[in-house]
C-alpha atoms as a PDB file:
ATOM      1  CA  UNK A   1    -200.017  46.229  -3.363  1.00  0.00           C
ATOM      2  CA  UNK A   2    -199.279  43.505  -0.598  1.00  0.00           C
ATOM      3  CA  UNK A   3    -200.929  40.743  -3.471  1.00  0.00           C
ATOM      4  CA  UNK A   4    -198.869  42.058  -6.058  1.00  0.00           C
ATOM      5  CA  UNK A   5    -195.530  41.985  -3.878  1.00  0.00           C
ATOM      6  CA  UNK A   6    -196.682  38.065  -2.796  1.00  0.00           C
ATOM      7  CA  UNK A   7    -197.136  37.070  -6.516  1.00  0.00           C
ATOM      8  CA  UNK A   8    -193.660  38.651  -7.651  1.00  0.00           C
ATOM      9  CA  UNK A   9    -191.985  37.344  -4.729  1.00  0.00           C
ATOM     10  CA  UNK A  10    -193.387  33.404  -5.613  1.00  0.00           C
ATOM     11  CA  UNK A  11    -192.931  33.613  -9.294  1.00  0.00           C
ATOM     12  CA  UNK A  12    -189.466  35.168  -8.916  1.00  0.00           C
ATOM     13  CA  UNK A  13    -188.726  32.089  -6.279  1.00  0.00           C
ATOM     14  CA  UNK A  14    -190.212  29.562  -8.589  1.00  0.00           C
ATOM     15  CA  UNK A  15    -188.334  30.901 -11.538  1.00  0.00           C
ATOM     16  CA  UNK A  16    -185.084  31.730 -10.263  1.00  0.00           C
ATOM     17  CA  UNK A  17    -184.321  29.841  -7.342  1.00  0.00           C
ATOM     18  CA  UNK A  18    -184.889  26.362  -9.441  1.00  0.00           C
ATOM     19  CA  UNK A  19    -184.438  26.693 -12.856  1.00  0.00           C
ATOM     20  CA  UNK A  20    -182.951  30.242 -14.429  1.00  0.00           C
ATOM     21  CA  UNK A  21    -179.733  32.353 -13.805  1.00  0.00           C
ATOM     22  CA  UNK A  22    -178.853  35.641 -15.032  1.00  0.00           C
ATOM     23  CA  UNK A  23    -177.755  34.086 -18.654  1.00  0.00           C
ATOM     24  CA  UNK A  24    -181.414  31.991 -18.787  1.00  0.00           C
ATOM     25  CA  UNK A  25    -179.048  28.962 -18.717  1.00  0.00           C
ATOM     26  CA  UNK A  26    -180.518  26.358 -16.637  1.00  0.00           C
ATOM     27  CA  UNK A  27    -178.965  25.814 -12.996  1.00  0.00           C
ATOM     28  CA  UNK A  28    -179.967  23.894  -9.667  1.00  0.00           C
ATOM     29  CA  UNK A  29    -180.574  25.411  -6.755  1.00  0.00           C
ATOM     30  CA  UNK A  30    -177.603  23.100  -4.891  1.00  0.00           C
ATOM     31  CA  UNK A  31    -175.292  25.416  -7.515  1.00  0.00           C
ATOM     32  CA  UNK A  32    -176.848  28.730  -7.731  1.00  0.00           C
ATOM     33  CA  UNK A  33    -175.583  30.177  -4.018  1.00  0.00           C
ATOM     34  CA  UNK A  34    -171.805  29.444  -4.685  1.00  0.00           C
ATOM     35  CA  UNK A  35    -170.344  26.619  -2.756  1.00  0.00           C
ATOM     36  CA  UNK A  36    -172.647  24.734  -0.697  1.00  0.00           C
ATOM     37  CA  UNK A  37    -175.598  26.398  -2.415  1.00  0.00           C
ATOM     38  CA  UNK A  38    -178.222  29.019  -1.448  1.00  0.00           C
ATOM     39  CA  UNK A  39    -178.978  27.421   1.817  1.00  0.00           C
ATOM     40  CA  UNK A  40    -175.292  26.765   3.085  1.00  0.00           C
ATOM     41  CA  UNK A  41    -175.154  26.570   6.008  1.00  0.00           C
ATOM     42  CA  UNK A  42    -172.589  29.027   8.164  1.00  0.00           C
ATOM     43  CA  UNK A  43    -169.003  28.680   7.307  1.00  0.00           C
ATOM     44  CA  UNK A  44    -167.546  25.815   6.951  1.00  0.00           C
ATOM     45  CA  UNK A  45    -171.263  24.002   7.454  1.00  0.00           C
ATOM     46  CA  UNK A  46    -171.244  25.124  11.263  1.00  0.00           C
ATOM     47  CA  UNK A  47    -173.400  27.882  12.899  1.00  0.00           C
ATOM     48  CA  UNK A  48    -173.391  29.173  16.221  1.00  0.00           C
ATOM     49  CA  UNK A  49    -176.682  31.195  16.162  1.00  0.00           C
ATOM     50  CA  UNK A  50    -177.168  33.977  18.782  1.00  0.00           C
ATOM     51  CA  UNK A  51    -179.441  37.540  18.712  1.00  0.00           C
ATOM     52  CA  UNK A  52    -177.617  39.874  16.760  1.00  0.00           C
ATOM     53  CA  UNK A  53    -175.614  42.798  19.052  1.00  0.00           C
ATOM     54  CA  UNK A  54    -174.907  45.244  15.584  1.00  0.00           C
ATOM     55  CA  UNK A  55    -176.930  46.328  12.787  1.00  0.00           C
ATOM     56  CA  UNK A  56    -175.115  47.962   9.564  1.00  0.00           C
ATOM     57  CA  UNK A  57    -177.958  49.372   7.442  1.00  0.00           C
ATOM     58  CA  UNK A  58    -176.830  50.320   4.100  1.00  0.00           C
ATOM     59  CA  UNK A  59    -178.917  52.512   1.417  1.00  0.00           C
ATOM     60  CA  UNK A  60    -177.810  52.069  -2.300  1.00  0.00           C
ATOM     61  CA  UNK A  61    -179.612  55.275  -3.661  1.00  0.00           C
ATOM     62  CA  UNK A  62    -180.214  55.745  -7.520  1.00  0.00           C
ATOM     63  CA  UNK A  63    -179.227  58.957  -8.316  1.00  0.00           C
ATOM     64  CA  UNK A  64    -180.286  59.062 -12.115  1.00  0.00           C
ATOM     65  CA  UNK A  65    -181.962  61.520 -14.101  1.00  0.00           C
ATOM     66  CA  UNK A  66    -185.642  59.762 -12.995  1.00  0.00           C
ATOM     67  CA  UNK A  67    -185.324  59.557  -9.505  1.00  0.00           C
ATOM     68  CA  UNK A  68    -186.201  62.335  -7.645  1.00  0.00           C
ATOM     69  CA  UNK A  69    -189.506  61.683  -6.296  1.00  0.00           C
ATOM     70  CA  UNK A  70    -188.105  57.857  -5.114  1.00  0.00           C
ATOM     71  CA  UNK A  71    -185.479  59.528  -2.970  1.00  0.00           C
ATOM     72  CA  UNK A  72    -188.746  61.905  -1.651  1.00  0.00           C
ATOM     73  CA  UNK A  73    -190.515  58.692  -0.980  1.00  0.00           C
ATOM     74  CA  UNK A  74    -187.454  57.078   0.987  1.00  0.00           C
ATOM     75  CA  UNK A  75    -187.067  59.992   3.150  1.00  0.00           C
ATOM     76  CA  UNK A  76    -190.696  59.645   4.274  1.00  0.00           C
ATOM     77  CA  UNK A  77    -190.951  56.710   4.854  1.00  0.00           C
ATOM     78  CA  UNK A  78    -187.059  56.646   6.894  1.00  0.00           C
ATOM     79  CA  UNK A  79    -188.184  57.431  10.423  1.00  0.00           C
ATOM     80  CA  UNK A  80    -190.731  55.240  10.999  1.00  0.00           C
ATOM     81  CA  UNK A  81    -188.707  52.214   9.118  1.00  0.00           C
ATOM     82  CA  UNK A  82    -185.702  52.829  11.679  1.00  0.00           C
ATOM     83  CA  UNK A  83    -187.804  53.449  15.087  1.00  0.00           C
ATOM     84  CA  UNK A  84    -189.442  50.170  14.286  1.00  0.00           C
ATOM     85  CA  UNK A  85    -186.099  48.440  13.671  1.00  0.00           C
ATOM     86  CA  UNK A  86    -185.005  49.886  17.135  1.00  0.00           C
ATOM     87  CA  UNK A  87    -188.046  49.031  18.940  1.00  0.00           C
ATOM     88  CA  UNK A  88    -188.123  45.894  17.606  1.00  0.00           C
ATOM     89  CA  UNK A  89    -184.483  44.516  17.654  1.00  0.00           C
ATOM     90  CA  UNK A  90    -184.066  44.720  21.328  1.00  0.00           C
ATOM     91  CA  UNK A  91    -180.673  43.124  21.755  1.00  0.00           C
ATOM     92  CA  UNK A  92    -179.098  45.309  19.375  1.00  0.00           C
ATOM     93  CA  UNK A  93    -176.519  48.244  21.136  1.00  0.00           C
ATOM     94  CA  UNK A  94    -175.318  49.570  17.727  1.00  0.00           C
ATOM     95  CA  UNK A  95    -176.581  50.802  14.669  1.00  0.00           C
ATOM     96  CA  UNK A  96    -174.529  52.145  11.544  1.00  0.00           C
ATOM     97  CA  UNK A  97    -176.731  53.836   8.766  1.00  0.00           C
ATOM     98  CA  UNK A  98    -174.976  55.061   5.568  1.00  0.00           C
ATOM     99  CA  UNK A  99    -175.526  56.114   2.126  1.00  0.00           C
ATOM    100  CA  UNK A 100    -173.694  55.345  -1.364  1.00  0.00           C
ATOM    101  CA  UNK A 101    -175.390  56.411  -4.937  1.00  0.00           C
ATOM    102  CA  UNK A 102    -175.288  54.188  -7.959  1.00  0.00           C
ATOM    103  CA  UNK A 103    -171.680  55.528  -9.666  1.00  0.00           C
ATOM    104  CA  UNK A 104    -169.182  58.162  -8.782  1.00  0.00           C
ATOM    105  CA  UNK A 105    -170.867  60.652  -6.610  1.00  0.00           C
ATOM    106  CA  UNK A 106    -169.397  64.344  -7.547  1.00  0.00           C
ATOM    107  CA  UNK A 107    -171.028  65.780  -4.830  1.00  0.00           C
ATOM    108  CA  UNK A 108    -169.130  64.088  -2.179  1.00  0.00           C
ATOM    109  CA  UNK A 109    -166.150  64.972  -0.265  1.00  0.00           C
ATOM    110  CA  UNK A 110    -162.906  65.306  -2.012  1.00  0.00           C
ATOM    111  CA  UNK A 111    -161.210  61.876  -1.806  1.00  0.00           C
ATOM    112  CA  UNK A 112    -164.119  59.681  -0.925  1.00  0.00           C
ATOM    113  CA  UNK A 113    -166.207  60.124  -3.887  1.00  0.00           C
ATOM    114  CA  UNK A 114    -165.940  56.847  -5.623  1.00  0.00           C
ATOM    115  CA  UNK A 115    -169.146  54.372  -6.131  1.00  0.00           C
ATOM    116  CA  UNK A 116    -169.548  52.937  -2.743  1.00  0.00           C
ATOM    117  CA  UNK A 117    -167.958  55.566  -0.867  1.00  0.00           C
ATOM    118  CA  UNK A 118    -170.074  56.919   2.075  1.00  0.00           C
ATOM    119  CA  UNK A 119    -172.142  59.831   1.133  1.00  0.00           C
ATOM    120  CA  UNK A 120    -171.318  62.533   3.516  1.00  0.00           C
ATOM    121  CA  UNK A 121    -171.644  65.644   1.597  1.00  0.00           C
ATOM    122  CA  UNK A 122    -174.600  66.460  -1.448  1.00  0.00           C
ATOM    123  CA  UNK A 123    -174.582  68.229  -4.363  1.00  0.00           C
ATOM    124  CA  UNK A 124    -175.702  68.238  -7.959  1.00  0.00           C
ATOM    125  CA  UNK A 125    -179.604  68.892  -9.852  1.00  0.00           C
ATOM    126  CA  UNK A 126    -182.365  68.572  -6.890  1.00  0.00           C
ATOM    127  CA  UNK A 127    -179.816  67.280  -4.135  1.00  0.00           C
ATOM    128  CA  UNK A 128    -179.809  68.878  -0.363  1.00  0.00           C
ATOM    129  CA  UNK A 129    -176.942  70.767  -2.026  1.00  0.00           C
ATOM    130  CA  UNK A 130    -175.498  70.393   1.569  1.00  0.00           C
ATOM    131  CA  UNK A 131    -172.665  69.253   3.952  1.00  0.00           C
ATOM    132  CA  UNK A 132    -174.211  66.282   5.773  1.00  0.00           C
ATOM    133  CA  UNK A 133    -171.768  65.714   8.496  1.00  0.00           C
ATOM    134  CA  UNK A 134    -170.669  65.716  11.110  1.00  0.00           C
ATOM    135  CA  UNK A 135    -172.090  62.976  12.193  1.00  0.00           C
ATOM    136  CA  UNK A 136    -172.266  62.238  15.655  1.00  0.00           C
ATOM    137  CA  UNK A 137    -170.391  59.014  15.233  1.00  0.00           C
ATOM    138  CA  UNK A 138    -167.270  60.955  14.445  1.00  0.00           C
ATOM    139  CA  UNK A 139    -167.555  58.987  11.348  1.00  0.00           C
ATOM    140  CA  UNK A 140    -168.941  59.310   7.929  1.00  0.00           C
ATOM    141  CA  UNK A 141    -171.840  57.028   8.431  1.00  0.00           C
ATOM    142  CA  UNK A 142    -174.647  57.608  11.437  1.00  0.00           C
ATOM    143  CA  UNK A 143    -175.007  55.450  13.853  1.00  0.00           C
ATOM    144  CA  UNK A 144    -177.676  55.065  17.420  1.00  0.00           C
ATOM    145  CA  UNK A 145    -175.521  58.362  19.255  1.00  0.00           C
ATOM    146  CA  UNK A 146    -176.986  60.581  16.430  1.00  0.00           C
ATOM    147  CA  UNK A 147    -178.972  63.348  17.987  1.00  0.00           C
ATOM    148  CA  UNK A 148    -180.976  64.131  14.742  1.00  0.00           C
ATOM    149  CA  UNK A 149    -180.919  60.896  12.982  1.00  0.00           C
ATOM    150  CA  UNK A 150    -184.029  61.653  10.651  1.00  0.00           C
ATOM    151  CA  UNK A 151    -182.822  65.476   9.321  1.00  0.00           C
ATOM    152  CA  UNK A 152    -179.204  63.693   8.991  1.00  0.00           C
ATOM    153  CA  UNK A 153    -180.294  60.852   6.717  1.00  0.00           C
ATOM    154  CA  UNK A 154    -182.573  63.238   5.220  1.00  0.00           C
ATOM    155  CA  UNK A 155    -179.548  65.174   3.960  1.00  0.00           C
ATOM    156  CA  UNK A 156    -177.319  62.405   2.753  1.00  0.00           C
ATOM    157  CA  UNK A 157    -180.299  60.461   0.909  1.00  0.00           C
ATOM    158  CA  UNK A 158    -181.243  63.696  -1.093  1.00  0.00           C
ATOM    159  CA  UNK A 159    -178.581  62.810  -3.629  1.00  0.00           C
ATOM    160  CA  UNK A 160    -179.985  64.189  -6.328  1.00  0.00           C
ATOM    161  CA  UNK A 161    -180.243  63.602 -10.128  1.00  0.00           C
ATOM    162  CA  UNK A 162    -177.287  64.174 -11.557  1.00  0.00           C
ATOM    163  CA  UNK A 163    -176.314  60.417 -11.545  1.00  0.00           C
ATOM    164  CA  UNK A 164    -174.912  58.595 -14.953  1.00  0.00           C
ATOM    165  CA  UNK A 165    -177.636  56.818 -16.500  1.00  0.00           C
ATOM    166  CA  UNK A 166    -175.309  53.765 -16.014  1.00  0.00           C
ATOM    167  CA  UNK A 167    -176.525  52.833 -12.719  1.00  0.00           C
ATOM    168  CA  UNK A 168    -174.062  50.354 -10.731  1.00  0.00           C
ATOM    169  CA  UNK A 169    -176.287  49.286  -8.334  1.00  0.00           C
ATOM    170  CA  UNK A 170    -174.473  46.073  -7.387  1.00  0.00           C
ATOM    171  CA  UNK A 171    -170.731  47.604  -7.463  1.00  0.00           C
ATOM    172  CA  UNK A 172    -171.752  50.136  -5.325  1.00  0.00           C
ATOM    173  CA  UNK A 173    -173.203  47.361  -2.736  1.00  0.00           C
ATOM    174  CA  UNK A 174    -170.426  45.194  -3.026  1.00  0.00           C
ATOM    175  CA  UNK A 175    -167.652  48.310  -3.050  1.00  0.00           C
ATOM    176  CA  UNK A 176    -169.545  49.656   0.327  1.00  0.00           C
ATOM    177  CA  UNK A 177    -168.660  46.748   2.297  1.00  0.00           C
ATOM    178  CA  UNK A 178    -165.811  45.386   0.663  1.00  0.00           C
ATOM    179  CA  UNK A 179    -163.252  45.085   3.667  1.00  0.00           C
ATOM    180  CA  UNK A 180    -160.131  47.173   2.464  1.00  0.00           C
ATOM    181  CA  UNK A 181    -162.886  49.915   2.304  1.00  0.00           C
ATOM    182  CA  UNK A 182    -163.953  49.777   5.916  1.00  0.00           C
ATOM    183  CA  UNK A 183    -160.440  49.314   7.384  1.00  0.00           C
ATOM    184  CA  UNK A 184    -158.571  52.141   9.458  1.00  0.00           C
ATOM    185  CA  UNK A 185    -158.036  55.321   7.317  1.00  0.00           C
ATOM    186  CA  UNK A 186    -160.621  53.772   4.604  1.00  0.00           C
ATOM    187  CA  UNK A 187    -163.570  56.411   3.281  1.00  0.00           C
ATOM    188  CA  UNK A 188    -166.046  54.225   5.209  1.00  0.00           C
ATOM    189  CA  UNK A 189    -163.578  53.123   8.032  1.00  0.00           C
ATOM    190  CA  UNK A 190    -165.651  51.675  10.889  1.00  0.00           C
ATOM    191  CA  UNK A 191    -169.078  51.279   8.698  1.00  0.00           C
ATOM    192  CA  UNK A 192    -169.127  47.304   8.135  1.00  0.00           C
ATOM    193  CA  UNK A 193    -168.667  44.819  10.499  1.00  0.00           C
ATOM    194  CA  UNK A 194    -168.061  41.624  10.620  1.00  0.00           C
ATOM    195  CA  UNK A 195    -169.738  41.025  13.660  1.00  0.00           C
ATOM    196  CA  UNK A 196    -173.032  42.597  12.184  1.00  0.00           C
ATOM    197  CA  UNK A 197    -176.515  41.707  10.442  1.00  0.00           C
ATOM    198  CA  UNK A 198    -176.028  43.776   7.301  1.00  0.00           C
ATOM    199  CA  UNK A 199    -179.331  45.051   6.037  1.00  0.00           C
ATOM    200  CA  UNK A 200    -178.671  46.429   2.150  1.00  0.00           C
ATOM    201  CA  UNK A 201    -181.396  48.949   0.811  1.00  0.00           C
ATOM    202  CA  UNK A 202    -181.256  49.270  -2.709  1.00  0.00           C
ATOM    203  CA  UNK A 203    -183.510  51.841  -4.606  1.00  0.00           C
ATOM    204  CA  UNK A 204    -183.536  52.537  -8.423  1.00  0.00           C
ATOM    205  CA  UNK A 205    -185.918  52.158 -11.716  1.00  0.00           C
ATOM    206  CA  UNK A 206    -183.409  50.425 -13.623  1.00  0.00           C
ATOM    207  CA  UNK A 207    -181.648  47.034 -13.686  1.00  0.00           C
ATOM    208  CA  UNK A 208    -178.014  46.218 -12.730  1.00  0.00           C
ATOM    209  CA  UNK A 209    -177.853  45.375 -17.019  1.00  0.00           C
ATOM    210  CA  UNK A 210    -174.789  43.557 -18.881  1.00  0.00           C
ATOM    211  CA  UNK A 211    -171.215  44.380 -18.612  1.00  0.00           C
ATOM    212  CA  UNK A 212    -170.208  45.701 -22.258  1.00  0.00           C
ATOM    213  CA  UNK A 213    -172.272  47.814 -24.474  1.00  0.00           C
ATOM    214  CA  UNK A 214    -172.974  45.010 -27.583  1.00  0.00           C
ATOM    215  CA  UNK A 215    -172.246  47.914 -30.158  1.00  0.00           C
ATOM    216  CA  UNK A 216    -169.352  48.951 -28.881  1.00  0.00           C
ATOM    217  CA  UNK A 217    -166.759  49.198 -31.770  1.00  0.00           C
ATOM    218  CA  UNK A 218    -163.119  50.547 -30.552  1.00  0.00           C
ATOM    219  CA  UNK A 219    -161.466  50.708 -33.718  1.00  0.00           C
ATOM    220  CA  UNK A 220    -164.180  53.068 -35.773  1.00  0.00           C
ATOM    221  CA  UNK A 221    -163.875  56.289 -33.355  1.00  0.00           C
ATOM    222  CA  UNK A 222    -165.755  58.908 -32.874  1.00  0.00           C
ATOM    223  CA  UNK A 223    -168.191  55.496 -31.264  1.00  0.00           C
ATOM    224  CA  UNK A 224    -166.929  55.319 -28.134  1.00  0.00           C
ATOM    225  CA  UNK A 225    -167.148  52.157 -25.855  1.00  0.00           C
ATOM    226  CA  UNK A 226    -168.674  52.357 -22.463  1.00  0.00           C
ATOM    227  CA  UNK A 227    -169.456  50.016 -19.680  1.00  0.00           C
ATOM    228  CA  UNK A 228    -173.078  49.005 -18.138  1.00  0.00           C
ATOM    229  CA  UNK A 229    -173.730  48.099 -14.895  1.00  0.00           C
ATOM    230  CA  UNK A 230    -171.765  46.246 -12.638  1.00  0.00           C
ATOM    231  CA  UNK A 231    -170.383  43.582 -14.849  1.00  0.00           C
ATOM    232  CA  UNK A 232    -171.291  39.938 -13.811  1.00  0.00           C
ATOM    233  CA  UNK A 233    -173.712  37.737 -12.873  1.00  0.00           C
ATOM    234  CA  UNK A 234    -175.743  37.607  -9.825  1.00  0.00           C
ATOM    235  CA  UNK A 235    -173.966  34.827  -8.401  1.00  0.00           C
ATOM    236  CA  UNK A 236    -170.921  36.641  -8.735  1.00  0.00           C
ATOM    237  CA  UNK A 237    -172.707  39.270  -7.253  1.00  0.00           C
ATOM    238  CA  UNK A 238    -173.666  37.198  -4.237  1.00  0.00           C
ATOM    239  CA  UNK A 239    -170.643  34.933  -3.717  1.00  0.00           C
ATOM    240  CA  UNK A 240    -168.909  38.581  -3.345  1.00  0.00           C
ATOM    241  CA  UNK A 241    -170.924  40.216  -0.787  1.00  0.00           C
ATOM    242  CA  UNK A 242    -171.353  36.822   1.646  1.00  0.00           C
ATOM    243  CA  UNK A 243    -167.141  36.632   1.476  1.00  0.00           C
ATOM    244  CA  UNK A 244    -167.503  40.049   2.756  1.00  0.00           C
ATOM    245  CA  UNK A 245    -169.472  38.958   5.586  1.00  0.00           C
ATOM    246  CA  UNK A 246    -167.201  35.923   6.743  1.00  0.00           C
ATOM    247  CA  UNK A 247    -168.762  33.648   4.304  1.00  0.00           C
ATOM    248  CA  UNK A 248    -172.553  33.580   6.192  1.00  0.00           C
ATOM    249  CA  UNK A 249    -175.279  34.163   4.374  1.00  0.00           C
ATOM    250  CA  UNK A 250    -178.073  34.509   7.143  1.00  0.00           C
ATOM    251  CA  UNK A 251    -175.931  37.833   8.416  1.00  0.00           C
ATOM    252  CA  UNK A 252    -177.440  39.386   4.974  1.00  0.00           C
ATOM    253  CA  UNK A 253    -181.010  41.127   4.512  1.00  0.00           C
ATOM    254  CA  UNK A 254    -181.464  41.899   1.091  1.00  0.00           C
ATOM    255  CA  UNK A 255    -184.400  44.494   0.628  1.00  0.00           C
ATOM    256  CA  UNK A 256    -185.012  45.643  -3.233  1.00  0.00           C
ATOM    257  CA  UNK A 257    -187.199  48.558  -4.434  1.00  0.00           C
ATOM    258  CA  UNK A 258    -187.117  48.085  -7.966  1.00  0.00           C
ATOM    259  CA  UNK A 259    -189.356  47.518 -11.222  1.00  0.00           C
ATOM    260  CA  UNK A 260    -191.136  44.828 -12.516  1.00  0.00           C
ATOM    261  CA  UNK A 261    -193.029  43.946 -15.556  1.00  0.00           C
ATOM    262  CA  UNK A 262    -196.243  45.838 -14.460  1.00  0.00           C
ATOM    263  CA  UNK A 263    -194.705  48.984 -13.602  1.00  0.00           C
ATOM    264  CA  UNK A 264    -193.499  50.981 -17.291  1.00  0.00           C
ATOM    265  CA  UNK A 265    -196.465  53.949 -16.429  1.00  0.00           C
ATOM    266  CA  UNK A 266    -193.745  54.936 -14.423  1.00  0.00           C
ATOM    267  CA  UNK A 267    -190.987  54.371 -16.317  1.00  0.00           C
ATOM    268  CA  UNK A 268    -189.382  51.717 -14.624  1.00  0.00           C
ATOM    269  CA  UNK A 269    -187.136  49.236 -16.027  1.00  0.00           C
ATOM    270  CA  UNK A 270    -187.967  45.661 -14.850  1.00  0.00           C
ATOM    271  CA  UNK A 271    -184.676  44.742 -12.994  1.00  0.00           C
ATOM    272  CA  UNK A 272    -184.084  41.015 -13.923  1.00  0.00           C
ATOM    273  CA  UNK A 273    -180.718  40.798 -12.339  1.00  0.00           C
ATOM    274  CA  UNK A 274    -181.212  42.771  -8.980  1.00  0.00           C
ATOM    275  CA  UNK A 275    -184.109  40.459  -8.543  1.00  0.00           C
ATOM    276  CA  UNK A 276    -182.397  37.329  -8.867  1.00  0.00           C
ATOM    277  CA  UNK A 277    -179.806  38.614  -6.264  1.00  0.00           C
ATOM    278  CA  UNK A 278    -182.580  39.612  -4.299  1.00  0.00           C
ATOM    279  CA  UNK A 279    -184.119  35.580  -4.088  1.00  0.00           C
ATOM    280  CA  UNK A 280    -180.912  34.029  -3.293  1.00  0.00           C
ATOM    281  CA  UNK A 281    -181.285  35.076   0.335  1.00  0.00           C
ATOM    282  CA  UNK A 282    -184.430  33.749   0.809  1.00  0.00           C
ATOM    283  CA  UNK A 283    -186.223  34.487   3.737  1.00  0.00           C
ATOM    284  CA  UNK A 284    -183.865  36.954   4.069  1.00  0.00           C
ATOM    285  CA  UNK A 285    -184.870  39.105   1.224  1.00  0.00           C
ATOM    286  CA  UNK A 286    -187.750  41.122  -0.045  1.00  0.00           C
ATOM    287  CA  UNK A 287    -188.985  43.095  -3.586  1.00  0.00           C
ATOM    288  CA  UNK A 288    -190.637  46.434  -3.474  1.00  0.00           C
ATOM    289  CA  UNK A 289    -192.652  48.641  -5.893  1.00  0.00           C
ATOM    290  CA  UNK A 290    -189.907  51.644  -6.822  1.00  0.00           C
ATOM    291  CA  UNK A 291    -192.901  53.445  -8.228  1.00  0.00           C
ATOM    292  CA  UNK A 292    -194.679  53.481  -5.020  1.00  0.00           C
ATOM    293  CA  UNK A 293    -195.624  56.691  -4.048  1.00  0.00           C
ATOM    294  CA  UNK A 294    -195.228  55.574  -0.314  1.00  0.00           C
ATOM    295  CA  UNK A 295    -192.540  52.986   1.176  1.00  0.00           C
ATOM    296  CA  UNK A 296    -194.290  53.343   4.151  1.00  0.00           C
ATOM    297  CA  UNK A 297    -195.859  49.392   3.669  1.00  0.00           C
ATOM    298  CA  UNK A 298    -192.628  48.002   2.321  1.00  0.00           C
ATOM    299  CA  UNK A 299    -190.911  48.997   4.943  1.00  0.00           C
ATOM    300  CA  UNK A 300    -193.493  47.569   7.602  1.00  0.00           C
ATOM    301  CA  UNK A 301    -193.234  44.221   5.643  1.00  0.00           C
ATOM    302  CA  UNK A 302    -189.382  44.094   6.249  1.00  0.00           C
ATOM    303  CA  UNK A 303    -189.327  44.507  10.326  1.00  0.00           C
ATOM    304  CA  UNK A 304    -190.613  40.735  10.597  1.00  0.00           C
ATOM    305  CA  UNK A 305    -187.700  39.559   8.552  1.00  0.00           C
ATOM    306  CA  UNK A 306    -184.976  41.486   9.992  1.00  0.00           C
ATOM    307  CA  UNK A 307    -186.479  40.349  13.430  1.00  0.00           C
ATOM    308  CA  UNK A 308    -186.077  36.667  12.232  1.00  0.00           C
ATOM    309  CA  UNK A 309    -182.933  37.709  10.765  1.00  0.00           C
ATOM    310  CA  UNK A 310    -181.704  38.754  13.892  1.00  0.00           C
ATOM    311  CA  UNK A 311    -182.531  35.956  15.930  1.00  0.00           C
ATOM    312  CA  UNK A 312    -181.304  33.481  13.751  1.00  0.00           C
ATOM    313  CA  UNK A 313    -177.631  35.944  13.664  1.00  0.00           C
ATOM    314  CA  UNK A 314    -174.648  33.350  13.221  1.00  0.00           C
ATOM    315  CA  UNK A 315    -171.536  34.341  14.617  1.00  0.00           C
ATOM    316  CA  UNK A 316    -168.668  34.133  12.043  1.00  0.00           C
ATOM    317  CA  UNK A 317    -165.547  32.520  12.552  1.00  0.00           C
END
């Protein structure tokens, strides 16, 4: 497993760091990271780096028809993933840990159940079926007061698989974090911070795929149009969520289960697009085996690189 991660991880960073974007149009890496390119540095090409004081850990859960036994396999594999973290990161004081699900979530809270709305609340085919909260927090994410973090998470991350099979993996990152949905009276009021190392989780078999539906014909009903995926490119993608974080990359950890190539006995899709998000952080980001019946040594590769990620934290302006 650890060889087939290494060889993904290179031939995704030769391929898409240097010469392919989402569109297989050639582009440079100087180009492909928004202004200033995938290693600007800081805002305004400035850093003051420091340890990192917060940690917002976000988990974009797949809730699709084929997902059940993933979610199983993140649960597992949660405890020992955060106690590491905690052991590890010892500067850090605070820790926020929420869920969102791949499209509108039915099962949440009345409200706040819009793609990238905190999950707080489960319901639906082979979900917990259960109200999460309250958290200890007081808010609809968990944070380091929570007095049963593991059983907590375990609730909100049993989403179940009554998901659309359009999965919106990137919308419901971006929508998660996006500012006007953190702010005072927001559905995730409180969860991201500026002043944080944001560590995004995604988890799903299929790719982030193109915007429109190619055989979509609105003027010969009953065919009905419908959207796929996020809409956009990768870039977009990424230009979107570093604005949300002040404009600095290095505050971003990008960690991907998803498929590859190698992985249809499972029934994977390989995820083209969420990969090439993935690389543009760098050292900063990681791919995973979705089909693996055990996180367990994903999540052991990732504690070096949020370490570095910490210590290299820049504060924005």
């Amino acid at each position: 497993m650890a060889s087939f991660l290494r060889t993904l991880i290179v031939t995704s960073l030769a391929v898409c760091w240097i010469g392919c974007s989402d569109d297989n149009t050639s582009t440079s890496a100087s180009g492909s990271g928004g202004e200033g390119g995938l290693f600007e540095t800081g805002i305004g090409g400035s850093q003051q780096v420091t340890e990192c004081k917060n940690v917002d850990i976000l988990f974009v859960i797949d809730d699709s028809g084929s997902m059940g036994d993933n979610q199983e396999s993140l649960i597992n594999s949660f405890p020992g993933f955060v106690s590491a973290i905690q052991k590890g990161l010892s500067s850090v004081a605070s820790y926020h840990i929420g869920v969102v699900t791949t499209d509108d979530y039915k099962g949440n809270e009345p409200g706040c159940a819009e793609i990238g709305d905190l999950v707080t609340q489960t319901g639906g085919v082979d979900s917990s079926n259960a109200v999460c909260g309250p958290f200890d927090s007081g808010r609809r994410y968990m944070d380091e007061t929570e007095s049963d973090l593991a059983g907590k998470f375990a609730c909100a991350a049993n989403v179940g698989v009554s998901g659309a099979d359009d999965e919106r993996v990137a919308r419901a990152l971006l929508n998660a974090v996006a500012p006007e949905r953190n702010g005072p009276g927001a559905c995730n009021e409180g969860f991201s911070r500026l002043d944080s190392l944001l560590i995004a989780v995604l988890i799903t078999d299929e790719d982030d795929a193109a915007a429109i539906d190619p055989g979509c014909q609105p003027d010969q009903p009953p065919i009905e149009c419908q959207t796929y995926g996020s809409g956009g490119t990768s870039e977009e993608w990424y230009n979107e969520l570093v604005a949300a974080k002040g404009g600095v990359h290095e505050n971003i950890v990008m960690l991907s289960l998803i498929g590859s190539k190698d992985q249809s006995e499972c029934g994977a899709v390989f995820a083209k697009k969420l990969l090439s998000l993935t690389v543009r952080f760098g050292e900063n980001g990681l791919i995973g085996d979705v089909c693996s019946p055990s996180y367990d040594e994903f999540f052991a590769q990732t504690l070096p690189i949020i370490d570095t990620a910490c210590s290299n934290y820049v504060e924005p302006k």
